[in-house]
C-alpha atoms as a PDB file:
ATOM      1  CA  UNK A   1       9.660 -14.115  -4.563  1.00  0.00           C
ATOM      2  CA  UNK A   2      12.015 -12.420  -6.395  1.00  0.00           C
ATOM      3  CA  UNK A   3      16.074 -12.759  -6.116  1.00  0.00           C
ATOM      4  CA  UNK A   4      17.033  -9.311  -7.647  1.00  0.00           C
ATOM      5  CA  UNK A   5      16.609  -6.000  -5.766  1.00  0.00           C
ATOM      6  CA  UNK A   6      13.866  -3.817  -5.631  1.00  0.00           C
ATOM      7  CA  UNK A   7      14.048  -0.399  -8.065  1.00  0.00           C
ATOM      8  CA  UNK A   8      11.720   1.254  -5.406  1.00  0.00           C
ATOM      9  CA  UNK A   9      11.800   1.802  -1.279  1.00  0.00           C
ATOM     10  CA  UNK A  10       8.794   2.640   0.944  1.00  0.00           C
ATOM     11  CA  UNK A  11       9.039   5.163   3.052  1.00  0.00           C
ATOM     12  CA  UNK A  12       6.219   5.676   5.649  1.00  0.00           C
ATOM     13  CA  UNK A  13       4.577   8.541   6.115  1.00  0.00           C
ATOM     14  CA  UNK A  14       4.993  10.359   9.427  1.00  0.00           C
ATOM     15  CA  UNK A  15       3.125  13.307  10.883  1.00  0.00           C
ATOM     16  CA  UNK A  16       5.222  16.814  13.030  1.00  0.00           C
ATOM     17  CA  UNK A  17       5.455  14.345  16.122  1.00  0.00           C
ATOM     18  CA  UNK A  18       6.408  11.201  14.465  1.00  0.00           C
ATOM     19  CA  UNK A  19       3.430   9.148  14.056  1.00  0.00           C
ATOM     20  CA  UNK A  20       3.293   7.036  11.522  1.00  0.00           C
ATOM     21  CA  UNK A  21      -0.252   5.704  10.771  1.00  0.00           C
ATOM     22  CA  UNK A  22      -0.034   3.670   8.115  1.00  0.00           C
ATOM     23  CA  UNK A  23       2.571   1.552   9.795  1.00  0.00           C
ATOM     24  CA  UNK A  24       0.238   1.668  12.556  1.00  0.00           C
ATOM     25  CA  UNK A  25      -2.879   0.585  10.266  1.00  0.00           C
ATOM     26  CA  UNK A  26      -0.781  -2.329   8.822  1.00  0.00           C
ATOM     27  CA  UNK A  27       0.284  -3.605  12.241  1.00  0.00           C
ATOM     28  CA  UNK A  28      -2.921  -3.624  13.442  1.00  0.00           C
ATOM     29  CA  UNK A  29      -4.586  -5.444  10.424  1.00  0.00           C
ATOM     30  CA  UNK A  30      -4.655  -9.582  10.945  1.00  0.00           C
ATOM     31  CA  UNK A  31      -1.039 -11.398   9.951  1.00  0.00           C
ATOM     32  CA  UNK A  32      -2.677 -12.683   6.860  1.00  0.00           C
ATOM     33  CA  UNK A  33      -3.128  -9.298   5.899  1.00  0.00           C
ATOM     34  CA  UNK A  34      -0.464  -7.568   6.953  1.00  0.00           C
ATOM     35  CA  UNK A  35       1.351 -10.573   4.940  1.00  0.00           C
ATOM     36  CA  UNK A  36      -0.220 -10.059   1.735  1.00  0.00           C
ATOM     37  CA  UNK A  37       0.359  -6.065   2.127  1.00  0.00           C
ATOM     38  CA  UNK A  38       4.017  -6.977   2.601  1.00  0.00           C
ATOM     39  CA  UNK A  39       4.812  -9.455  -0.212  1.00  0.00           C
ATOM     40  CA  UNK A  40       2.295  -7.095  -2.414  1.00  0.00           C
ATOM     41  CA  UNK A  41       4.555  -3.620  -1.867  1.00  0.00           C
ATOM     42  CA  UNK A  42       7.607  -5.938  -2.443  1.00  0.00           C
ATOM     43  CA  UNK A  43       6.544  -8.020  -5.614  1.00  0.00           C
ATOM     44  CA  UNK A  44       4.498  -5.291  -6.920  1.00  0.00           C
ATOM     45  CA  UNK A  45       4.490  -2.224  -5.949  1.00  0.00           C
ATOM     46  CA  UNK A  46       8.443  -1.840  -4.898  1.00  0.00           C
ATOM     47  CA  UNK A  47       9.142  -3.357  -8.328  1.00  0.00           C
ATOM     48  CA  UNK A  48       6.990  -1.277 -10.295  1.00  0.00           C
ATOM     49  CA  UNK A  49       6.417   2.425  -8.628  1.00  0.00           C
ATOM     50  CA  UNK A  50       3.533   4.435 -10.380  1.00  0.00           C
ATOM     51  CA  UNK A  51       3.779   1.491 -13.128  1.00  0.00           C
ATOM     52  CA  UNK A  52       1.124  -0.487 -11.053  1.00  0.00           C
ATOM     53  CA  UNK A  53      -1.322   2.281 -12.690  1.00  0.00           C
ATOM     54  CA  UNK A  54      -0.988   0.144 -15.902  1.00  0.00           C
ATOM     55  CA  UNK A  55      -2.647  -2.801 -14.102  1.00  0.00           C
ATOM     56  CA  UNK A  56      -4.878  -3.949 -11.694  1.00  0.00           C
ATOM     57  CA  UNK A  57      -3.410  -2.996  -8.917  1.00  0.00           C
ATOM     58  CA  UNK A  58      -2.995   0.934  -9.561  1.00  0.00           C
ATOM     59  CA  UNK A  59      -4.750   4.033 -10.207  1.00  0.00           C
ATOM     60  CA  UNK A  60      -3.680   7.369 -10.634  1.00  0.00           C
ATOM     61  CA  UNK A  61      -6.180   9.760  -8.074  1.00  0.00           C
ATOM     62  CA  UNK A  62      -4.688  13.259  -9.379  1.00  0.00           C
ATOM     63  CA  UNK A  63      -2.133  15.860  -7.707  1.00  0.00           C
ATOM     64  CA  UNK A  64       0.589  13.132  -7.007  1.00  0.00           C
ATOM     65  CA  UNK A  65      -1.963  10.645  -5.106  1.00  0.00           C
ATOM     66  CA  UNK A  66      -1.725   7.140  -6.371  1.00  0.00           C
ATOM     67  CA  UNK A  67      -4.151   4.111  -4.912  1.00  0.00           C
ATOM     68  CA  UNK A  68      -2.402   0.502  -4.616  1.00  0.00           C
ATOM     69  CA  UNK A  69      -5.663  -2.008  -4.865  1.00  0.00           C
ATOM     70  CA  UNK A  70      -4.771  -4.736  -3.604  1.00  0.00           C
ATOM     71  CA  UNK A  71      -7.525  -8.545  -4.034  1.00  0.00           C
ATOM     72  CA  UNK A  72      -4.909 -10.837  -3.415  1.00  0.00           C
ATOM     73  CA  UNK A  73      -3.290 -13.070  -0.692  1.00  0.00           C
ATOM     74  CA  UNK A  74       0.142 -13.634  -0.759  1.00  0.00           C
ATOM     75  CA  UNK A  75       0.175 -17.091  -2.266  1.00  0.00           C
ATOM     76  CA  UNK A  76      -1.516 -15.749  -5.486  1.00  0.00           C
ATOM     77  CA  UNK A  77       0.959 -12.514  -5.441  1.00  0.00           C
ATOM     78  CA  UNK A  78       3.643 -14.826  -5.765  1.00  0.00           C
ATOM     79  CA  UNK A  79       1.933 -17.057  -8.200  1.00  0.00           C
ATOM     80  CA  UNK A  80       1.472 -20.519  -6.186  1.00  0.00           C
ATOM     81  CA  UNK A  81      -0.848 -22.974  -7.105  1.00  0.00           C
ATOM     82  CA  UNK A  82      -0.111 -23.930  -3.348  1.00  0.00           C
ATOM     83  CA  UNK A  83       1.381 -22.751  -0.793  1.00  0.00           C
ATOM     84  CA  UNK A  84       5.203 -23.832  -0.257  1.00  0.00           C
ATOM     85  CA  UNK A  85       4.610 -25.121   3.339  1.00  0.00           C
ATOM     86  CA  UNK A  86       1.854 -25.560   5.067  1.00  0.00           C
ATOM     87  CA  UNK A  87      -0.585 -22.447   5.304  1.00  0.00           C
ATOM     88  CA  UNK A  88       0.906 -20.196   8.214  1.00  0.00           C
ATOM     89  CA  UNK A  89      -1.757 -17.191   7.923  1.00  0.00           C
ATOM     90  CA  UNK A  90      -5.445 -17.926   7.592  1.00  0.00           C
ATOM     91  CA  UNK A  91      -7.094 -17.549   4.088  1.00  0.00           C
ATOM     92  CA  UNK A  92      -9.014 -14.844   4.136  1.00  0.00           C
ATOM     93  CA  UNK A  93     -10.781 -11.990   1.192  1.00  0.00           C
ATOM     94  CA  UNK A  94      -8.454  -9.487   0.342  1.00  0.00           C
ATOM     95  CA  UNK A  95      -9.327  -5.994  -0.221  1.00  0.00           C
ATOM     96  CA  UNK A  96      -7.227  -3.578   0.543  1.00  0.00           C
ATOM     97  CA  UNK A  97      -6.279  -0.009  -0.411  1.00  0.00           C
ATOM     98  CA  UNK A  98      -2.596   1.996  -0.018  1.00  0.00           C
ATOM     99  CA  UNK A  99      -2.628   5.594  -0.995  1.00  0.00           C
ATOM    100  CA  UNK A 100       1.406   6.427  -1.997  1.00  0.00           C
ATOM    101  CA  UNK A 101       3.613   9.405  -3.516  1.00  0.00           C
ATOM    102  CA  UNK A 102       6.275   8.964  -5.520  1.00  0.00           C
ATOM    103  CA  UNK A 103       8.803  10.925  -4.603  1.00  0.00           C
ATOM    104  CA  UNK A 104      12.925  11.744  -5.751  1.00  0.00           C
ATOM    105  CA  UNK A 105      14.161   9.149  -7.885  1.00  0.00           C
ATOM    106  CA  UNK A 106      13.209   6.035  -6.181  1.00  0.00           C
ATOM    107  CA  UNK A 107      11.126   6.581  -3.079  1.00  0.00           C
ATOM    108  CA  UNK A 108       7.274   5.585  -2.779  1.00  0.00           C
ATOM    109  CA  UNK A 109       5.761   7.453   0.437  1.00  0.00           C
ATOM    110  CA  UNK A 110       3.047   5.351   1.977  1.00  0.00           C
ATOM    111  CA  UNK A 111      -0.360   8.133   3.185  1.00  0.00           C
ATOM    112  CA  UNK A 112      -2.482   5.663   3.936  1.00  0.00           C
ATOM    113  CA  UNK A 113      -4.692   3.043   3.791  1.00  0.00           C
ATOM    114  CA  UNK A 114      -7.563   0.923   4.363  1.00  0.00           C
ATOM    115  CA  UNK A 115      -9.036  -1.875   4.651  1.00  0.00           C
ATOM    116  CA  UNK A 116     -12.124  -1.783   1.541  1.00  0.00           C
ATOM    117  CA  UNK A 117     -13.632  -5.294   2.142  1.00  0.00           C
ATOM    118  CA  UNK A 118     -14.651  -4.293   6.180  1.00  0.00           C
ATOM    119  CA  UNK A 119     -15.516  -0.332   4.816  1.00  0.00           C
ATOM    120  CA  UNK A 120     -16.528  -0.400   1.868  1.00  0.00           C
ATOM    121  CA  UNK A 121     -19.018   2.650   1.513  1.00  0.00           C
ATOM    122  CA  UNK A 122     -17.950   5.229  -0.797  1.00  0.00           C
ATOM    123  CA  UNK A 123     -18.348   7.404   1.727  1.00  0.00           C
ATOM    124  CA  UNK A 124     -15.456   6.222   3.594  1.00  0.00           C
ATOM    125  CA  UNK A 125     -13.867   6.006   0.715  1.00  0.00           C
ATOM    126  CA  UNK A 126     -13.438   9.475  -0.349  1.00  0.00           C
ATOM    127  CA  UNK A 127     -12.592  10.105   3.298  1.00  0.00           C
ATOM    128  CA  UNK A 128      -9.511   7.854   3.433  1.00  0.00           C
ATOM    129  CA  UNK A 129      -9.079   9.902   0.409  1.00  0.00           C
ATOM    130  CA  UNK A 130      -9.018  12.968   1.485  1.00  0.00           C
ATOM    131  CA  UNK A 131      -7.091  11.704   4.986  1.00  0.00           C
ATOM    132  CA  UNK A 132      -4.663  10.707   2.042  1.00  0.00           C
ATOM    133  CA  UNK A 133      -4.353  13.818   0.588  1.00  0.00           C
ATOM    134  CA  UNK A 134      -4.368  16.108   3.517  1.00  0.00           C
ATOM    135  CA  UNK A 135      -1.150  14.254   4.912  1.00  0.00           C
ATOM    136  CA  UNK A 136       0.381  14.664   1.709  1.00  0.00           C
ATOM    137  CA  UNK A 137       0.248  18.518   1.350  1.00  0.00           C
ATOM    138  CA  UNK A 138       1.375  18.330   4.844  1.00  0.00           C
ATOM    139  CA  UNK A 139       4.317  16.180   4.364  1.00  0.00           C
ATOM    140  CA  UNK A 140       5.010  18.383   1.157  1.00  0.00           C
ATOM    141  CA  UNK A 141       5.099  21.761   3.186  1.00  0.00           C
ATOM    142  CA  UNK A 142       7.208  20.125   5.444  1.00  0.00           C
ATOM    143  CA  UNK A 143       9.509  19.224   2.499  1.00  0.00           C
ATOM    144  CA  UNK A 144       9.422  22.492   1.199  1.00  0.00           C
ATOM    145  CA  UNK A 145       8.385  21.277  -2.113  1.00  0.00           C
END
């Protein structure tokens, strides 16, 4: 992992009463998930912001939506052949998908997310989309901006 400090911080989303469902969605995905989401947003996408639309692991989805896409565990985020100590978290296919905002100077709001490998229609797709987007314009009234 790296030893100097993130450009970027998350921020979670939260809805008029406080609810914040991505947090939700990530706590309720298995630890070797929710691992590789966490080492992924801080080796990748706290690091890099709306960069990670230059690589695999972004694209840009129009009107301030970005998608993170993340395929890998958190072993191969960090680059090891193997694993420093023995395997904590189960290996398991990785395919995940984090809808963000950037937002002021340094702030990446998190709008949601899903889990592609276990729903991987399209048709869920463009819903988690559109979820996506509609908290978005909501968190942007709310913001006034």
């Amino acid at each position: 992992m790296s030893d100097e400090q993130a450009p970027y911080e998350v921020e979670f989303y939260e809805d008029a009463n406080g609810h914040s469902p991505v947090h939700d969605w990530i706590m309720a995905v298995s630890s070797g998930l929710r691992r590789a989401i966490g080492v992924a947003m801080y080796e990748v996408l706290q690091f890099e912001g709306v960069n990670v639309c230059e690589s695999e692991f972004g694209k840009a989805l129009g009107d301030g939506l970005y998608e993170f896409r993340l395929r890998h565990d958190a072993d191969e985020i960090v680059g090891r052949k193997k694993p420093l100590r023995k395997r904590l978290y189960p290996k398991e296919k990785v395919l995940l998908r984090v809808f963000f905002h950037p937002h002021g100077e340094k702030l990446i709001l998190l709008v949601g997310g899903y889990d592609k490998k276990r729903f991987s229609g399209r048709k869920r797709q463009q819903k988690e989309i559109e979820t996506a987007r509609m908290r978005l314009k909501e968190w942007k009234a709310r913001q006034g901006v």
